[in-house]
PDB file of N, CA and C in Angstrom:
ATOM      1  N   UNK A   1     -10.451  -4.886  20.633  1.00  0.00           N
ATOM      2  CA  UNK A   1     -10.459  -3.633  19.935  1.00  0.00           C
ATOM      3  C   UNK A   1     -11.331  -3.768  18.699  1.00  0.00           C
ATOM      4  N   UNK A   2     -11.948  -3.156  18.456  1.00  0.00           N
ATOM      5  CA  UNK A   2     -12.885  -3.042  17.708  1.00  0.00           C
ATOM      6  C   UNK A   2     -12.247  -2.008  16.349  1.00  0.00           C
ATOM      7  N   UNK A   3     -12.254  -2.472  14.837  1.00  0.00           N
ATOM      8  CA  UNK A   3     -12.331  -1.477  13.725  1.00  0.00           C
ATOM      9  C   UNK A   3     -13.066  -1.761  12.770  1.00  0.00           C
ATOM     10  N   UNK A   4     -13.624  -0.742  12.523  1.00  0.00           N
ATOM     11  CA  UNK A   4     -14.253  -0.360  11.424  1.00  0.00           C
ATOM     12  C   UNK A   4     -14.026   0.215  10.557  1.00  0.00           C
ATOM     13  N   UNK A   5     -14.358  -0.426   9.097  1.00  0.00           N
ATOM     14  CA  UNK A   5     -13.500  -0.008   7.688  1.00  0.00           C
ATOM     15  C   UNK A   5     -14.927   0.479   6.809  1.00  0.00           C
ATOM     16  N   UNK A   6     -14.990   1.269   5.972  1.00  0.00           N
ATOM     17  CA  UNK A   6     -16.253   1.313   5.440  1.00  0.00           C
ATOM     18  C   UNK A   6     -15.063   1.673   3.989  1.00  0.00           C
ATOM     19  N   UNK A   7     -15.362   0.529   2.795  1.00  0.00           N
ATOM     20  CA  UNK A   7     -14.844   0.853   1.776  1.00  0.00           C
ATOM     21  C   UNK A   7     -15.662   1.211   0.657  1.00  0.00           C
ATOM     22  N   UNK A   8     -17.007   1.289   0.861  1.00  0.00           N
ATOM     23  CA  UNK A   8     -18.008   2.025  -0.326  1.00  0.00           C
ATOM     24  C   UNK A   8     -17.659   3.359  -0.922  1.00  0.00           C
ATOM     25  N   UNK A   9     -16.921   3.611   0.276  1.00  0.00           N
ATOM     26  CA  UNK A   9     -16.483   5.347  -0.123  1.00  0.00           C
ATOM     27  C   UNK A   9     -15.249   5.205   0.140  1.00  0.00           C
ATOM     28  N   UNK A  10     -14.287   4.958  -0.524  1.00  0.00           N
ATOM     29  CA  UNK A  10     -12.658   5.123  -0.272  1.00  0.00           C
ATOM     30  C   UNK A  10     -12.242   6.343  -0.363  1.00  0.00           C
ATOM     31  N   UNK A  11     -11.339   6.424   0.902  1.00  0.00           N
ATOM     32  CA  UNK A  11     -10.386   8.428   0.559  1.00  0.00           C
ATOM     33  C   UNK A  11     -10.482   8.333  -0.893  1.00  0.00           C
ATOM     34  N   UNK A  12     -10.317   9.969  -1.044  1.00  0.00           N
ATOM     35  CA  UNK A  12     -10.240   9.999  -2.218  1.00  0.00           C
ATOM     36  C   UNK A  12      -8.215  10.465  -2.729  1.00  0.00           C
ATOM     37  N   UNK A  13      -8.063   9.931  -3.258  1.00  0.00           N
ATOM     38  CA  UNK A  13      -6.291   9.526  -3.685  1.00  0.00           C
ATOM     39  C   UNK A  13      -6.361  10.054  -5.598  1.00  0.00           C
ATOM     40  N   UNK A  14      -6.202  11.112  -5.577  1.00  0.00           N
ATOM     41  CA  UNK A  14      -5.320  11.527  -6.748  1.00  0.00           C
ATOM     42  C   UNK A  14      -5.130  10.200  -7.494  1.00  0.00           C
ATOM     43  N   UNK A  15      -5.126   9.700  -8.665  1.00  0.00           N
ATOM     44  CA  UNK A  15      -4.129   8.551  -9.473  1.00  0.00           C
ATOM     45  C   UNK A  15      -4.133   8.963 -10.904  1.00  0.00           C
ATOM     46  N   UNK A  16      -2.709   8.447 -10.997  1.00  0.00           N
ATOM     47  CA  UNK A  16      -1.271   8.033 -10.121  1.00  0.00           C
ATOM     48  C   UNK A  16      -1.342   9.262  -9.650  1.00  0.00           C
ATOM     49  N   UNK A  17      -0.671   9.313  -8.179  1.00  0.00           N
ATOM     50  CA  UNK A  17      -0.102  10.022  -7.443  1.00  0.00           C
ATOM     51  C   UNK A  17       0.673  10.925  -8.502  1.00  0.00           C
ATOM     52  N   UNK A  18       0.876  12.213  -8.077  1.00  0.00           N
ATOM     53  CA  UNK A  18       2.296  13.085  -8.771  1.00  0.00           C
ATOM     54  C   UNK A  18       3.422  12.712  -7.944  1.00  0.00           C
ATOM     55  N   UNK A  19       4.289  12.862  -8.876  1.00  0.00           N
ATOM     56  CA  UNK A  19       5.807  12.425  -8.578  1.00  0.00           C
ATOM     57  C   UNK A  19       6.376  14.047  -8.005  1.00  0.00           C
ATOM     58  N   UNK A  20       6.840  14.535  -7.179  1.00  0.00           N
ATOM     59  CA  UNK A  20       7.944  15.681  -6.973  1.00  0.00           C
ATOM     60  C   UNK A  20       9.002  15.483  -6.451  1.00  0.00           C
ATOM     61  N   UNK A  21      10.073  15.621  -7.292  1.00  0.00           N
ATOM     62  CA  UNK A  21      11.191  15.563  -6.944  1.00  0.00           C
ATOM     63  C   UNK A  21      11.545  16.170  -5.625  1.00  0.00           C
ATOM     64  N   UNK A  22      10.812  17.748  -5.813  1.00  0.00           N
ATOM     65  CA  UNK A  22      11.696  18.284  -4.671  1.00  0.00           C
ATOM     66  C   UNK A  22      10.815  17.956  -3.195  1.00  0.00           C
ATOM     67  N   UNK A  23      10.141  17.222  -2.768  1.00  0.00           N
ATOM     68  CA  UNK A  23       9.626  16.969  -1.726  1.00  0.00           C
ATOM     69  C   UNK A  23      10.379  16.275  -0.449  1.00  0.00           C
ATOM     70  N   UNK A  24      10.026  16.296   0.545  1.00  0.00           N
ATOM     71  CA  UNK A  24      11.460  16.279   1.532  1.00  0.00           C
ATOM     72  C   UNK A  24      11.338  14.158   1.416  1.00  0.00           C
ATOM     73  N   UNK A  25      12.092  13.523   1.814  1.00  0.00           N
ATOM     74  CA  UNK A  25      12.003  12.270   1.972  1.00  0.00           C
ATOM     75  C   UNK A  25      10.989  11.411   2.710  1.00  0.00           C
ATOM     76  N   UNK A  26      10.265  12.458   3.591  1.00  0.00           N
ATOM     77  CA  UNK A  26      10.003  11.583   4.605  1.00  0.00           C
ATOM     78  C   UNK A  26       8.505  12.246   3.733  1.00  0.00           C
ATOM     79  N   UNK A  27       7.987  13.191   3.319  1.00  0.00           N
ATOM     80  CA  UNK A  27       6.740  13.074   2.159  1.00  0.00           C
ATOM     81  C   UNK A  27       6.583  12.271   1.355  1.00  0.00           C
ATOM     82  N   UNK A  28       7.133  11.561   1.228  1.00  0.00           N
ATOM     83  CA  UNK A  28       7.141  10.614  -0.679  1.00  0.00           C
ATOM     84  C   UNK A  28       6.362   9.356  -0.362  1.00  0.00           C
ATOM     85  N   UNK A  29       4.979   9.934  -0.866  1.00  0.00           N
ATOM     86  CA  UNK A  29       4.244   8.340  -0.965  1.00  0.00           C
ATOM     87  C   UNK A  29       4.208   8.357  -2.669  1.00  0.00           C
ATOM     88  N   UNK A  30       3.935   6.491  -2.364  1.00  0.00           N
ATOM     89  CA  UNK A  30       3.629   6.215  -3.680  1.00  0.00           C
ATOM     90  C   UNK A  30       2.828   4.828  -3.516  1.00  0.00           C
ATOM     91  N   UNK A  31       2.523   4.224  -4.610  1.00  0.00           N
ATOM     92  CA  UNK A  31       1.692   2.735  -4.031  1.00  0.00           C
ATOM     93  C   UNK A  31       2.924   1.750  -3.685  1.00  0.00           C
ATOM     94  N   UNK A  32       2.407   0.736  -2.972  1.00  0.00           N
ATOM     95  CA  UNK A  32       3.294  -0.144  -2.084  1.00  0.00           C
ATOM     96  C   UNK A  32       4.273  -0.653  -2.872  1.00  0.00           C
ATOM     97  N   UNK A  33       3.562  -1.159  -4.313  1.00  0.00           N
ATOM     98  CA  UNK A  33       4.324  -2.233  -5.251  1.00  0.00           C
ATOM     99  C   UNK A  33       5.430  -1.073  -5.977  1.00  0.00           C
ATOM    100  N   UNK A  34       5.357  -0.297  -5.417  1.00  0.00           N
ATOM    101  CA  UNK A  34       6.204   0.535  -6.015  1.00  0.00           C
ATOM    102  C   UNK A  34       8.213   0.736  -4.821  1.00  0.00           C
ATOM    103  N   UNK A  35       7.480   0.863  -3.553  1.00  0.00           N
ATOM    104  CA  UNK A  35       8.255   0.849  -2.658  1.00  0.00           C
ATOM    105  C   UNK A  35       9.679   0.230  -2.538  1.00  0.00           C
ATOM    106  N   UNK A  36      10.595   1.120  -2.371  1.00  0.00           N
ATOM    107  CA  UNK A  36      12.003   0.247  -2.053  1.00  0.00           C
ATOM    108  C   UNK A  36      11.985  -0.690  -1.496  1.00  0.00           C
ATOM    109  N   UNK A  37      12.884  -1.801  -1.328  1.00  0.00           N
ATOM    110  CA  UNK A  37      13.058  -3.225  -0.285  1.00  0.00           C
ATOM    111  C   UNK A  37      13.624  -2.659   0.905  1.00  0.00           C
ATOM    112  N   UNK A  38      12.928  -2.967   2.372  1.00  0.00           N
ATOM    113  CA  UNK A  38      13.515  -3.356   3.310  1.00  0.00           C
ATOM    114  C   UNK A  38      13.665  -2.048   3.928  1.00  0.00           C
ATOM    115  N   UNK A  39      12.486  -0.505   3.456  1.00  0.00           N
ATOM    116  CA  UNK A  39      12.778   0.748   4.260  1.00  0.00           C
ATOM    117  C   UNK A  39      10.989   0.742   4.820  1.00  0.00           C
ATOM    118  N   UNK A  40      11.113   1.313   5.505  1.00  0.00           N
ATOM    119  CA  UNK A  40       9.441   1.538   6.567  1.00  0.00           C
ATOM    120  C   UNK A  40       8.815   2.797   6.124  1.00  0.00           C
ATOM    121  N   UNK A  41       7.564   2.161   5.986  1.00  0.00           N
ATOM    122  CA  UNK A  41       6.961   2.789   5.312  1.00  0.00           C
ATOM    123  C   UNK A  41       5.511   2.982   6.402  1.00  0.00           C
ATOM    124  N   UNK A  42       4.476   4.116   5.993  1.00  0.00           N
ATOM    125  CA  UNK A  42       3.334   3.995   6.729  1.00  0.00           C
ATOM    126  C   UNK A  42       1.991   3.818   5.969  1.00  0.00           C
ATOM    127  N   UNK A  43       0.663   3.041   5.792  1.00  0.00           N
ATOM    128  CA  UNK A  43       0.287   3.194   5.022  1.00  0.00           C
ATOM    129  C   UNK A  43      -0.761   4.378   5.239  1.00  0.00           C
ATOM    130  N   UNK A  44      -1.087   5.029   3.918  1.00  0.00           N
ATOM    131  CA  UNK A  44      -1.596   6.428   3.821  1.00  0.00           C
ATOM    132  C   UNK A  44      -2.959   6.444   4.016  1.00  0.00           C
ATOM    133  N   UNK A  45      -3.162   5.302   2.577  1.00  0.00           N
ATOM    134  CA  UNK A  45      -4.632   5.585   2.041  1.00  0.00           C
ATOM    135  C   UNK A  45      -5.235   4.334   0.901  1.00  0.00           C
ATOM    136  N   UNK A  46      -5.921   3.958   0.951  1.00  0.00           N
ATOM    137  CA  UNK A  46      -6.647   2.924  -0.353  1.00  0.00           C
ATOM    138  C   UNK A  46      -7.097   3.864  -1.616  1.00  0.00           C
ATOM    139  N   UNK A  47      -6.447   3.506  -2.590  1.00  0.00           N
ATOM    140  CA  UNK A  47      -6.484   4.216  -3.832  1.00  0.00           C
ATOM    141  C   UNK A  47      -8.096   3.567  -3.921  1.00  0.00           C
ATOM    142  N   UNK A  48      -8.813   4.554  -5.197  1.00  0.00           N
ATOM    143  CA  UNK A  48     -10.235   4.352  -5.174  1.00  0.00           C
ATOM    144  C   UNK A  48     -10.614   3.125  -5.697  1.00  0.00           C
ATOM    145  N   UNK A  49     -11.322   2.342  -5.374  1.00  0.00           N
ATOM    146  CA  UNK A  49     -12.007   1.032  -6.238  1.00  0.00           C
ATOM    147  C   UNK A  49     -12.374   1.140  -7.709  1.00  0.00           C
ATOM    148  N   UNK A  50     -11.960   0.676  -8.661  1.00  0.00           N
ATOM    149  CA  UNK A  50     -12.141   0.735  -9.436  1.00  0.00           C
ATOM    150  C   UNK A  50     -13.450   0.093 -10.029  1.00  0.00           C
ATOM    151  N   UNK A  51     -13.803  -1.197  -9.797  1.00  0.00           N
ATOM    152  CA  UNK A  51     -14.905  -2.220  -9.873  1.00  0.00           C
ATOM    153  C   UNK A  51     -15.093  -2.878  -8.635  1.00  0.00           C
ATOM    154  N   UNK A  52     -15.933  -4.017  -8.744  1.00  0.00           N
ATOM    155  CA  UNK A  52     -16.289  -4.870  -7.685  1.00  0.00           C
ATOM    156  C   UNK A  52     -15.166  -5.401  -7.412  1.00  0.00           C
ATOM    157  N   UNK A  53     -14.135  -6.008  -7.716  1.00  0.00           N
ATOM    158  CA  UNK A  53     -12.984  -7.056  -7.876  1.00  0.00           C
ATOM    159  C   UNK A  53     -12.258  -5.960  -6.737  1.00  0.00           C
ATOM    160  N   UNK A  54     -11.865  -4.645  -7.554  1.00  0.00           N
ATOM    161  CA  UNK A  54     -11.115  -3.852  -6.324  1.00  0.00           C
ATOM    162  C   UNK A  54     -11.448  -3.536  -4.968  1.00  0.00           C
ATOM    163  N   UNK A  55     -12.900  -3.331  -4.506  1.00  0.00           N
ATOM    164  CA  UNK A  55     -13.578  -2.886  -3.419  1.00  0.00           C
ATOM    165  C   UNK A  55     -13.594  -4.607  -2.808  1.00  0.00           C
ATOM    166  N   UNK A  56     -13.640  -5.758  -3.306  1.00  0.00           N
ATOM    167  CA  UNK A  56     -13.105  -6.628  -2.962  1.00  0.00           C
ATOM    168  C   UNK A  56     -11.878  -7.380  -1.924  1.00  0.00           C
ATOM    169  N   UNK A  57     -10.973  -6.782  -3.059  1.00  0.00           N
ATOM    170  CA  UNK A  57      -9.602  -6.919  -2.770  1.00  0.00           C
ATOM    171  C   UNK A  57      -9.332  -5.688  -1.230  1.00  0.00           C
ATOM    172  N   UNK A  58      -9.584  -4.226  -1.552  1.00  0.00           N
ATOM    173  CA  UNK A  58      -9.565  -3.996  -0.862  1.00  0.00           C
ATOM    174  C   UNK A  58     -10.220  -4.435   0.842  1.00  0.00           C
ATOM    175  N   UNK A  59     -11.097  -4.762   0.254  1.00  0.00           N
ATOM    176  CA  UNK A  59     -12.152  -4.772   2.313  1.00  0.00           C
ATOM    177  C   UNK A  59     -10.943  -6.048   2.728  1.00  0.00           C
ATOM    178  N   UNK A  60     -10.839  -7.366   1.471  1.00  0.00           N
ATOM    179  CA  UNK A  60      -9.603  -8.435   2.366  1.00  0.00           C
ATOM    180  C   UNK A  60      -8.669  -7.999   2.671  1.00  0.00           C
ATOM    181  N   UNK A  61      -7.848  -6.303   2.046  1.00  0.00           N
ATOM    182  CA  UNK A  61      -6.617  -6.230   2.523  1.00  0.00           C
ATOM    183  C   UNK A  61      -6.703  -5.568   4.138  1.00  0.00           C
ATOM    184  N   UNK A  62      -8.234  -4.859   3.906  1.00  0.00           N
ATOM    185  CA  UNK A  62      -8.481  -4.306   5.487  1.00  0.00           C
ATOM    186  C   UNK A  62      -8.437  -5.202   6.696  1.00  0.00           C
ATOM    187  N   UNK A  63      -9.299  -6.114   6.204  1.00  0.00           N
ATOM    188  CA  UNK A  63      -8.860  -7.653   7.214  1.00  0.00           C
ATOM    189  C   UNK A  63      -7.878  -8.142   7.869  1.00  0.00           C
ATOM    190  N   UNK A  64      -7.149  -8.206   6.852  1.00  0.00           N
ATOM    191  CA  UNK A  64      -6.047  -8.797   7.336  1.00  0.00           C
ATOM    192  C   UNK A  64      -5.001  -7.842   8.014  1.00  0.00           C
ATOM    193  N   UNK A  65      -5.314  -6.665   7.823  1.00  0.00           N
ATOM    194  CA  UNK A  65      -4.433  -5.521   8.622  1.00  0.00           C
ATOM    195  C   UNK A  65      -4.114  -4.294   7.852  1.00  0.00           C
ATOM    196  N   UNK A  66      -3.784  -4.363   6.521  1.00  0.00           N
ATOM    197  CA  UNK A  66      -3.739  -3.280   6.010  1.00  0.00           C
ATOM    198  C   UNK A  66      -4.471  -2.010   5.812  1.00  0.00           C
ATOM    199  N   UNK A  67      -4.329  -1.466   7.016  1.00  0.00           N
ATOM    200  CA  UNK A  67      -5.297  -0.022   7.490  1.00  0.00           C
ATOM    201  C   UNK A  67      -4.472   1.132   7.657  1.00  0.00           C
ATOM    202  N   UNK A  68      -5.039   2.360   7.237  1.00  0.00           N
ATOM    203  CA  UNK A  68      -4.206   3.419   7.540  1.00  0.00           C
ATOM    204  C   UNK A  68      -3.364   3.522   8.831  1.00  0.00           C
ATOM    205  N   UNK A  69      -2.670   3.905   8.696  1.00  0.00           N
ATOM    206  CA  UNK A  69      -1.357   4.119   9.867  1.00  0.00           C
ATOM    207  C   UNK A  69      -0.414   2.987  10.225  1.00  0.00           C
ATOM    208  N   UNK A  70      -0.862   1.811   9.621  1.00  0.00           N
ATOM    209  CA  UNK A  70       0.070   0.832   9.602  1.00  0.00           C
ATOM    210  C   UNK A  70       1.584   0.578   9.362  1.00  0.00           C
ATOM    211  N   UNK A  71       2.579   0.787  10.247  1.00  0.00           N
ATOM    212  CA  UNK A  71       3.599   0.386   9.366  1.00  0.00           C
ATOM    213  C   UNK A  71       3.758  -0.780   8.184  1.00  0.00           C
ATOM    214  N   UNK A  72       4.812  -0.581   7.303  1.00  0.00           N
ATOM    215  CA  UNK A  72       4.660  -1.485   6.214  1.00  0.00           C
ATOM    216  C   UNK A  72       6.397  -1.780   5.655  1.00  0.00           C
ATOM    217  N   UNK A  73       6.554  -2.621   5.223  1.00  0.00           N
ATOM    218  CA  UNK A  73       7.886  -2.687   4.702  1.00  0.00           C
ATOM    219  C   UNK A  73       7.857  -3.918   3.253  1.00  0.00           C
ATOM    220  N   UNK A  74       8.529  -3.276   2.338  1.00  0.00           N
ATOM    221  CA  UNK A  74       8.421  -4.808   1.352  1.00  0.00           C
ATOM    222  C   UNK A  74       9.883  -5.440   1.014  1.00  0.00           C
ATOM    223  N   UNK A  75       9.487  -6.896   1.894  1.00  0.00           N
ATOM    224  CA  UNK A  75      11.114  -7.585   2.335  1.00  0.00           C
ATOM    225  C   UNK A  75      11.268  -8.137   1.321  1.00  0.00           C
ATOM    226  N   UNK A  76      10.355  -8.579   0.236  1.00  0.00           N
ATOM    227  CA  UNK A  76      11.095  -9.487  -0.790  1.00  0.00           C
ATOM    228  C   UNK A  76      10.008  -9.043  -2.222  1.00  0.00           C
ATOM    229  N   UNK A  77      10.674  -9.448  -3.116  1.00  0.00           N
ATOM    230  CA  UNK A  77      10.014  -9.230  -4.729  1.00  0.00           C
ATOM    231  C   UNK A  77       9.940 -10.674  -5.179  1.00  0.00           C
ATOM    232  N   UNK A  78       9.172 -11.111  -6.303  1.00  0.00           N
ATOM    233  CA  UNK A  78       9.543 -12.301  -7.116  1.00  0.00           C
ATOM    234  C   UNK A  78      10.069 -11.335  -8.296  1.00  0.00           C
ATOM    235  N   UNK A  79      10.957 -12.495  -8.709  1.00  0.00           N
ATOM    236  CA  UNK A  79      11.662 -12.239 -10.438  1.00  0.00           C
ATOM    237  C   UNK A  79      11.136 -11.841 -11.428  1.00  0.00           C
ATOM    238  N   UNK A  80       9.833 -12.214 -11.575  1.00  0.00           N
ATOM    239  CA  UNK A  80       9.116 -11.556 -12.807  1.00  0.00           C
ATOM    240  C   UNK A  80       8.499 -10.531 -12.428  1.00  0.00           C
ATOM    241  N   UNK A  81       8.741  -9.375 -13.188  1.00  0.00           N
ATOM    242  CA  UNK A  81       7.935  -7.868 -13.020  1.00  0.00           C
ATOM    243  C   UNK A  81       6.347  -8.575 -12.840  1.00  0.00           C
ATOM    244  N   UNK A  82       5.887  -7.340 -12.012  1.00  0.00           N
ATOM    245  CA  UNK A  82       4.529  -7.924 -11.797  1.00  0.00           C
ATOM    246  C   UNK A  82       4.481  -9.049 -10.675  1.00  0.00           C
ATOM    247  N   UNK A  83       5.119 -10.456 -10.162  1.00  0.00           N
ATOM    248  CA  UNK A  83       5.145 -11.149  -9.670  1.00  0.00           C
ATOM    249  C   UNK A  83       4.860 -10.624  -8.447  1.00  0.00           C
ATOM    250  N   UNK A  84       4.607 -11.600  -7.431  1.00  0.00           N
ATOM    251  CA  UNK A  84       4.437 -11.665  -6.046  1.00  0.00           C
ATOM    252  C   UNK A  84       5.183 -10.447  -5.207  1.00  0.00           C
ATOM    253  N   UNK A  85       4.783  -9.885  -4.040  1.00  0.00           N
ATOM    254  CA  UNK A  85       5.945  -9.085  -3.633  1.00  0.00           C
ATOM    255  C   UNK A  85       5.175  -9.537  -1.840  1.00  0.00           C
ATOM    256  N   UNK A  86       6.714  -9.730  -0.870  1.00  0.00           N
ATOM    257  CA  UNK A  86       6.388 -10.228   0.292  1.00  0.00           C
ATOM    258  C   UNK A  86       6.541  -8.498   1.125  1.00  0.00           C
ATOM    259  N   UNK A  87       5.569  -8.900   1.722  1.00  0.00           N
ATOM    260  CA  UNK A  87       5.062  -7.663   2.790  1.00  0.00           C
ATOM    261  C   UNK A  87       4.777  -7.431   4.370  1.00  0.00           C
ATOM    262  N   UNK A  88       5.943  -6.698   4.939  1.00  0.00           N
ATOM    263  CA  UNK A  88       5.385  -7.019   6.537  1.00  0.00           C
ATOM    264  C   UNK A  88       4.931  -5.953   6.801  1.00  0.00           C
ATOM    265  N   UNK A  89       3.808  -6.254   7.213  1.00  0.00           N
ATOM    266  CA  UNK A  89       2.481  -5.169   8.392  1.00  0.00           C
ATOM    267  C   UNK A  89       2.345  -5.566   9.448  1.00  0.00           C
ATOM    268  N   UNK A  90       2.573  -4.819  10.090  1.00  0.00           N
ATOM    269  CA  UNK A  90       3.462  -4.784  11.710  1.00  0.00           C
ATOM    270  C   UNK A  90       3.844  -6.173  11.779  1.00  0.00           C
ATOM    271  N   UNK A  91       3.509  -7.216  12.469  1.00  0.00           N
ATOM    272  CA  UNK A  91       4.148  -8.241  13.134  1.00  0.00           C
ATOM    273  C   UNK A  91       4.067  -9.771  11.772  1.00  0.00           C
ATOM    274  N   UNK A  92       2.937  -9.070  10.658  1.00  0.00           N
ATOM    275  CA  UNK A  92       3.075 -10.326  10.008  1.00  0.00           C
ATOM    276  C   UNK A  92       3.516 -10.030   8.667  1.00  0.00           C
ATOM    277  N   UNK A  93       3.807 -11.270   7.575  1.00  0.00           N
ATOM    278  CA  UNK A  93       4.227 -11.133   6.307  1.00  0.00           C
ATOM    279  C   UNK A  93       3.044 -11.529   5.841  1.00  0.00           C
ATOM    280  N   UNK A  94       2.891 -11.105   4.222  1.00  0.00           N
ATOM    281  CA  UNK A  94       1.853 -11.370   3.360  1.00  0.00           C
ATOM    282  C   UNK A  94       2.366 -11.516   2.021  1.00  0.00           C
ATOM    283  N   UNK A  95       1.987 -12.425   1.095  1.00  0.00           N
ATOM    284  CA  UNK A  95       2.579 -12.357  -0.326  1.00  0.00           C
ATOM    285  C   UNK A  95       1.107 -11.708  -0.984  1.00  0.00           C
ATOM    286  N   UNK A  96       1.580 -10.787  -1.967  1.00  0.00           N
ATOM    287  CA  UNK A  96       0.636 -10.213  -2.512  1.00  0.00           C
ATOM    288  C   UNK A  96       1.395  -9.400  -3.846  1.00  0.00           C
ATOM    289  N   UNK A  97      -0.197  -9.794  -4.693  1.00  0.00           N
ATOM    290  CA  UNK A  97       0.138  -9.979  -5.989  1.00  0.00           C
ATOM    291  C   UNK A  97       0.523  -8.439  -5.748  1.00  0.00           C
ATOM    292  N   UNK A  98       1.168  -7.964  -7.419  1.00  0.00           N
ATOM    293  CA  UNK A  98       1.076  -6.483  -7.635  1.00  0.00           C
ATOM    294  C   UNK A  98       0.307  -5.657  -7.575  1.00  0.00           C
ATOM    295  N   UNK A  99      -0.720  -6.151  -8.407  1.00  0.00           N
ATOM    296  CA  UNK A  99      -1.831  -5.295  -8.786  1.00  0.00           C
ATOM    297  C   UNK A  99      -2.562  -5.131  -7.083  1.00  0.00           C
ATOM    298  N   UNK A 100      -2.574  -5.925  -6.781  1.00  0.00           N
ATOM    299  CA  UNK A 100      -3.222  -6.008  -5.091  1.00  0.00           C
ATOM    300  C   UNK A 100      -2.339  -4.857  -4.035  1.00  0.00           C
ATOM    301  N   UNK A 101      -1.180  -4.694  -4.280  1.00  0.00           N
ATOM    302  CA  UNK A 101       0.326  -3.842  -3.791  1.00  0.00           C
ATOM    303  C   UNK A 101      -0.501  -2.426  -4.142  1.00  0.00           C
ATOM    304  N   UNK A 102      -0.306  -2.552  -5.495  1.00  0.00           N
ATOM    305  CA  UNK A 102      -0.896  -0.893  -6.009  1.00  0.00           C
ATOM    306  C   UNK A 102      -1.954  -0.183  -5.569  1.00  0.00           C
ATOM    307  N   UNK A 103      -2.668  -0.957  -5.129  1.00  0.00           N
ATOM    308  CA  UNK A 103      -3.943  -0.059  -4.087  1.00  0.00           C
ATOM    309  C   UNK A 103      -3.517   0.658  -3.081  1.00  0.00           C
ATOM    310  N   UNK A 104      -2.564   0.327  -2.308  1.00  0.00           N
ATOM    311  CA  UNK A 104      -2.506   0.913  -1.491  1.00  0.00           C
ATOM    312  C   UNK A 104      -1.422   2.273  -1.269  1.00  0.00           C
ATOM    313  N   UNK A 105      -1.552   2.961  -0.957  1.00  0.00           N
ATOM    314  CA  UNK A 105      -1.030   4.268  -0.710  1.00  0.00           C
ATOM    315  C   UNK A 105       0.039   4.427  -0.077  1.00  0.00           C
ATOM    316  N   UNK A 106       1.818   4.239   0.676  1.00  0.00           N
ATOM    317  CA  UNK A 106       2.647   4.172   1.462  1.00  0.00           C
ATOM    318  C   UNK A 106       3.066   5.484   1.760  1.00  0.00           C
ATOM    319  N   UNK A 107       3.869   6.516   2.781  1.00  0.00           N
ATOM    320  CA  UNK A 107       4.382   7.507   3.170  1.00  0.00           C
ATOM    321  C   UNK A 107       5.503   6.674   3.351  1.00  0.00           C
ATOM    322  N   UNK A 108       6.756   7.242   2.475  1.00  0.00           N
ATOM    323  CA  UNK A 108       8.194   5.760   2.950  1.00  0.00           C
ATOM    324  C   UNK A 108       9.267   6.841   3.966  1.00  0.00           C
ATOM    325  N   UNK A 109       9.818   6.543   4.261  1.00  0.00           N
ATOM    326  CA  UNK A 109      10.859   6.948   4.909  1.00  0.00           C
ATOM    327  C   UNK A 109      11.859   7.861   4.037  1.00  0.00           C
ATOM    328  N   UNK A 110      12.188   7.302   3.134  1.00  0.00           N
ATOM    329  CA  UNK A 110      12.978   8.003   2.442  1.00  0.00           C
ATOM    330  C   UNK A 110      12.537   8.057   0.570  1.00  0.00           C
ATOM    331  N   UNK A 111      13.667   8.863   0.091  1.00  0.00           N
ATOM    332  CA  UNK A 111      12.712   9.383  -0.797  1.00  0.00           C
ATOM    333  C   UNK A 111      12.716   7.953  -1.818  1.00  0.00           C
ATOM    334  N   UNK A 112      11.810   7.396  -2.701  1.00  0.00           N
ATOM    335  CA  UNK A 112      11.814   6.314  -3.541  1.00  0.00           C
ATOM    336  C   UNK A 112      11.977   6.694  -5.092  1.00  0.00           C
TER     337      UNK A 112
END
């Protein structure tokens, strides 16, 4: 199977996202590092690159799987805010920093 990612031009993503309360549960995205533990999530969208470092980060997170429509779930946190947060996309886990989390865009299941 063949994919192709072209991140020169990332969707374009509102940031930060708006928060609405009254939106039904199954609407509520927000970035990953933000996401409850252990509910399924889909991913949306790559927030825009900010510099080289982000358009970076992003094309490796495309690599490794993190592409729109992906399911996503975040099974574990580290202790220090900011710290590591463990991530399964579809069949595998990934530790990934925060700031690396926040790029990406989630649709969660329920409301966060």
């Amino acid at each position: 199977m063949d994919v192709t990612v072209s991140l020169s031009t990332p969707q374009a993503v509102s940031w930060p996202l708006p928060v609405d309360d009254d939106l039904a549960p199954a609407d509520r995205v927000s970035a990953l590092h933000q996401g409850p533990l252990h509910t399924p999530g889909v991913l949306q969208a790559f927030a825009p690159a900010r510099d080289d470092d982000s358009r970076k980060t992003l094309r490796r997170m495309a690599e490794i799987g993190f592409l729109p429509g992906e399911s996503v779930r975040v099974v574990s946190r580290g202790w220090l805010r900011g710290g590591p947060i463990a991530v399964r996309v579809g069949q595998s886990t990934f530790a990934l920093r925060a700031h690396e989390a926040a790029l990406l865009q989630v649709r969660w299941a329920v409301k966060v």
